[in-house]
C-alpha atoms as a PDB file:
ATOM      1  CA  UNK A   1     -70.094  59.109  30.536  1.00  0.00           C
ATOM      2  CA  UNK A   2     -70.415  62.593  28.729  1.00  0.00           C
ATOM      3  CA  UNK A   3     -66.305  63.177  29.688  1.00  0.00           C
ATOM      4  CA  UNK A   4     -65.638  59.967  28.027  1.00  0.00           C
ATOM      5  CA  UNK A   5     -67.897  61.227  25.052  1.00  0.00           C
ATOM      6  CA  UNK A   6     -65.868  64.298  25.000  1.00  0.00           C
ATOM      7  CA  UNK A   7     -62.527  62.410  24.845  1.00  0.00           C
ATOM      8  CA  UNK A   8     -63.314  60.147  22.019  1.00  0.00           C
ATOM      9  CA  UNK A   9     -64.886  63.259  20.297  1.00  0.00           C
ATOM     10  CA  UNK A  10     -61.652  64.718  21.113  1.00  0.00           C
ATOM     11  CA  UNK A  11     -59.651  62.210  19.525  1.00  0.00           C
ATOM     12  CA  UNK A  12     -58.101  61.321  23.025  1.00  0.00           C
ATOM     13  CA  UNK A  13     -59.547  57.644  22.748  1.00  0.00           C
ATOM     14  CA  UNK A  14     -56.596  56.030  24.951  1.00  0.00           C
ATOM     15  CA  UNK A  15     -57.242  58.052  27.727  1.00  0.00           C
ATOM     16  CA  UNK A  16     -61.277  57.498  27.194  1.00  0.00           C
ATOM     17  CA  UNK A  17     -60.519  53.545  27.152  1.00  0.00           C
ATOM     18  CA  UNK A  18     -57.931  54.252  30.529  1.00  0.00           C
ATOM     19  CA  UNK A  19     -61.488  55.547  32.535  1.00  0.00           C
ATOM     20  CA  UNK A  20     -63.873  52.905  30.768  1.00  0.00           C
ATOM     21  CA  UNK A  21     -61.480  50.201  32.158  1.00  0.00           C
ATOM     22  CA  UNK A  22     -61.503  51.473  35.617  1.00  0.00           C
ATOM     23  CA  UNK A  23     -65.485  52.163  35.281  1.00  0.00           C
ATOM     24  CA  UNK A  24     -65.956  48.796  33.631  1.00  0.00           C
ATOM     25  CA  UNK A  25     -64.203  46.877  36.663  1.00  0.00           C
ATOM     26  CA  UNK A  26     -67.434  48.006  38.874  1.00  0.00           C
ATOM     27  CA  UNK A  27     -69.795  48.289  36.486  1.00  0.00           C
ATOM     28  CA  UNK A  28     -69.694  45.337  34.237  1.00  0.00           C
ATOM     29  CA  UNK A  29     -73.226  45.528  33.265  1.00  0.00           C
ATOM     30  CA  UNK A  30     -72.816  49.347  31.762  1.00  0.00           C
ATOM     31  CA  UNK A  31     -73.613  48.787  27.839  1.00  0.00           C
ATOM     32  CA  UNK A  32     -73.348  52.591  27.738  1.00  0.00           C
ATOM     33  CA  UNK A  33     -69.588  51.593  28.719  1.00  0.00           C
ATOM     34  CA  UNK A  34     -69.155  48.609  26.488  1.00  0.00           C
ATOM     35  CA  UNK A  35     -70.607  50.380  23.845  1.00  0.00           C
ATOM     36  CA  UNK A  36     -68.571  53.771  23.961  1.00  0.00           C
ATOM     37  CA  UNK A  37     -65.352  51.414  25.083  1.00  0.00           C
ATOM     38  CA  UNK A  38     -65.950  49.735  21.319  1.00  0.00           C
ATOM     39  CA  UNK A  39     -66.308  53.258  19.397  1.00  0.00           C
ATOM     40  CA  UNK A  40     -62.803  53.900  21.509  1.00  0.00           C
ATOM     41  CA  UNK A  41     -61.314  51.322  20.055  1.00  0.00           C
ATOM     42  CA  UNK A  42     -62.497  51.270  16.464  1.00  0.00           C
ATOM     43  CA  UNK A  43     -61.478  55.010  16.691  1.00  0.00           C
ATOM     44  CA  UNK A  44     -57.740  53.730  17.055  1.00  0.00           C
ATOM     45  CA  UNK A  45     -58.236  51.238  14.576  1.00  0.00           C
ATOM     46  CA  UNK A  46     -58.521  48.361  16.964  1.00  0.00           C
ATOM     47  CA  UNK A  47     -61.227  46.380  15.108  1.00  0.00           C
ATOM     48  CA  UNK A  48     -61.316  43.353  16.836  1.00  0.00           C
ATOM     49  CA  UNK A  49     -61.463  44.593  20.528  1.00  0.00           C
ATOM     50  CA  UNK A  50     -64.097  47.715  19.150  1.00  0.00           C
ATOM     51  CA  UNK A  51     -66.577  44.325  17.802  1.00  0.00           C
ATOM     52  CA  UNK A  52     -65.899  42.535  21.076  1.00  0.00           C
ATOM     53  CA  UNK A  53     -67.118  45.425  23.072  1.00  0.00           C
ATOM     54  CA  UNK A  54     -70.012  45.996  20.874  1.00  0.00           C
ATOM     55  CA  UNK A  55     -70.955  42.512  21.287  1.00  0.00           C
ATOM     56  CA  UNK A  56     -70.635  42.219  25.073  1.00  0.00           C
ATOM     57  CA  UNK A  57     -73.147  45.895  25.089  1.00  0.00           C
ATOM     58  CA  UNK A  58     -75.507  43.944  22.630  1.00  0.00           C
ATOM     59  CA  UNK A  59     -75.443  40.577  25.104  1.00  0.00           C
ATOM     60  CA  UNK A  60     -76.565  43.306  28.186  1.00  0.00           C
ATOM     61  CA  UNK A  61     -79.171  45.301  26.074  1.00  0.00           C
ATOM     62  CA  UNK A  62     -80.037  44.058  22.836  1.00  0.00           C
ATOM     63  CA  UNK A  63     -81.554  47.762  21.806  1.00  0.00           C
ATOM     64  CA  UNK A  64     -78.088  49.180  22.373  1.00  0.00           C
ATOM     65  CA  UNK A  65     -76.750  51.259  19.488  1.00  0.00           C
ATOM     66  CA  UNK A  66     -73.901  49.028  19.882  1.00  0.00           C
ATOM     67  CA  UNK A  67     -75.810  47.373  17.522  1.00  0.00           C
ATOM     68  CA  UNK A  68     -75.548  49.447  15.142  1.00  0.00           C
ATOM     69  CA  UNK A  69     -71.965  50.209  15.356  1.00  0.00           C
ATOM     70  CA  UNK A  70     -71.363  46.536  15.031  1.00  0.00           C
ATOM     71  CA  UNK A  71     -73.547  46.443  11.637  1.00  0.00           C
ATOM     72  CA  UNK A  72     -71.737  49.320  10.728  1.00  0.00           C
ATOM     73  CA  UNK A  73     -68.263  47.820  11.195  1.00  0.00           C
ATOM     74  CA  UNK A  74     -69.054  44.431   9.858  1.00  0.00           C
ATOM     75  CA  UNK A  75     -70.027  46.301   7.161  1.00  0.00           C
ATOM     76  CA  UNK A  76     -67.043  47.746   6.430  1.00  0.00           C
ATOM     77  CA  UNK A  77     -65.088  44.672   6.916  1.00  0.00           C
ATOM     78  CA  UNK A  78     -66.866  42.916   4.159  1.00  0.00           C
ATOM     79  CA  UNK A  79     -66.382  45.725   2.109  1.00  0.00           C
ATOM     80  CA  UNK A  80     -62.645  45.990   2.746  1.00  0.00           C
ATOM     81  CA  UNK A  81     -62.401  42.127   2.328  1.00  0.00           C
ATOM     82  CA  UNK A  82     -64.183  41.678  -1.104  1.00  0.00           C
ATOM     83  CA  UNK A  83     -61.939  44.615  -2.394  1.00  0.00           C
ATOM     84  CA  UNK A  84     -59.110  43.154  -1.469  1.00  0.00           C
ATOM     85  CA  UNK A  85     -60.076  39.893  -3.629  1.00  0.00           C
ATOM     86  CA  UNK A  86     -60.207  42.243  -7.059  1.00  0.00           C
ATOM     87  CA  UNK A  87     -56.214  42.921  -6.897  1.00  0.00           C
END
């Protein structure tokens, strides 16, 4: 998990999602995985697959910080979405 860290620090988030896929096929009960395989995602701006992760780390451990991440992003939808109704 800390390479995959590294990679998404890196700003290499395809290749980070790549080894979370492979590690996700034998490990589906990882939340560590689903979680970092969301912050992949939202990284390249792929919303929608970054909230399904999150939730699927959530549904295996409910103290995740995928929780978080999911507030966080909700968050930010709402905000984006009310702005958008003020044009």
């Amino acid at each position: 998990m800390e390479e995959i860290k590294k990679l998404i620090a890196d700003n290499k988030p395809e290749e980070a999602i790549r080894l979370l896929d492979a590690y996700l096929m034998e490990q589906t009960e990882s939340d560590e995985a689903w979680f970092l395989l969301g912050r992949a995602h939202y990284k390249l701006g792929n919303v929608r697959l970054a909230l399904n992760s999150y939730l699927q780390a959530i549904v295996i451990n409910p103290e995740s910080p995928a929780q978080a991440a999911y507030d966080m992003a909700i968050k930010v939808l709402d905000f984006y979405n009310k702005d958008m109704y003020n044009h």
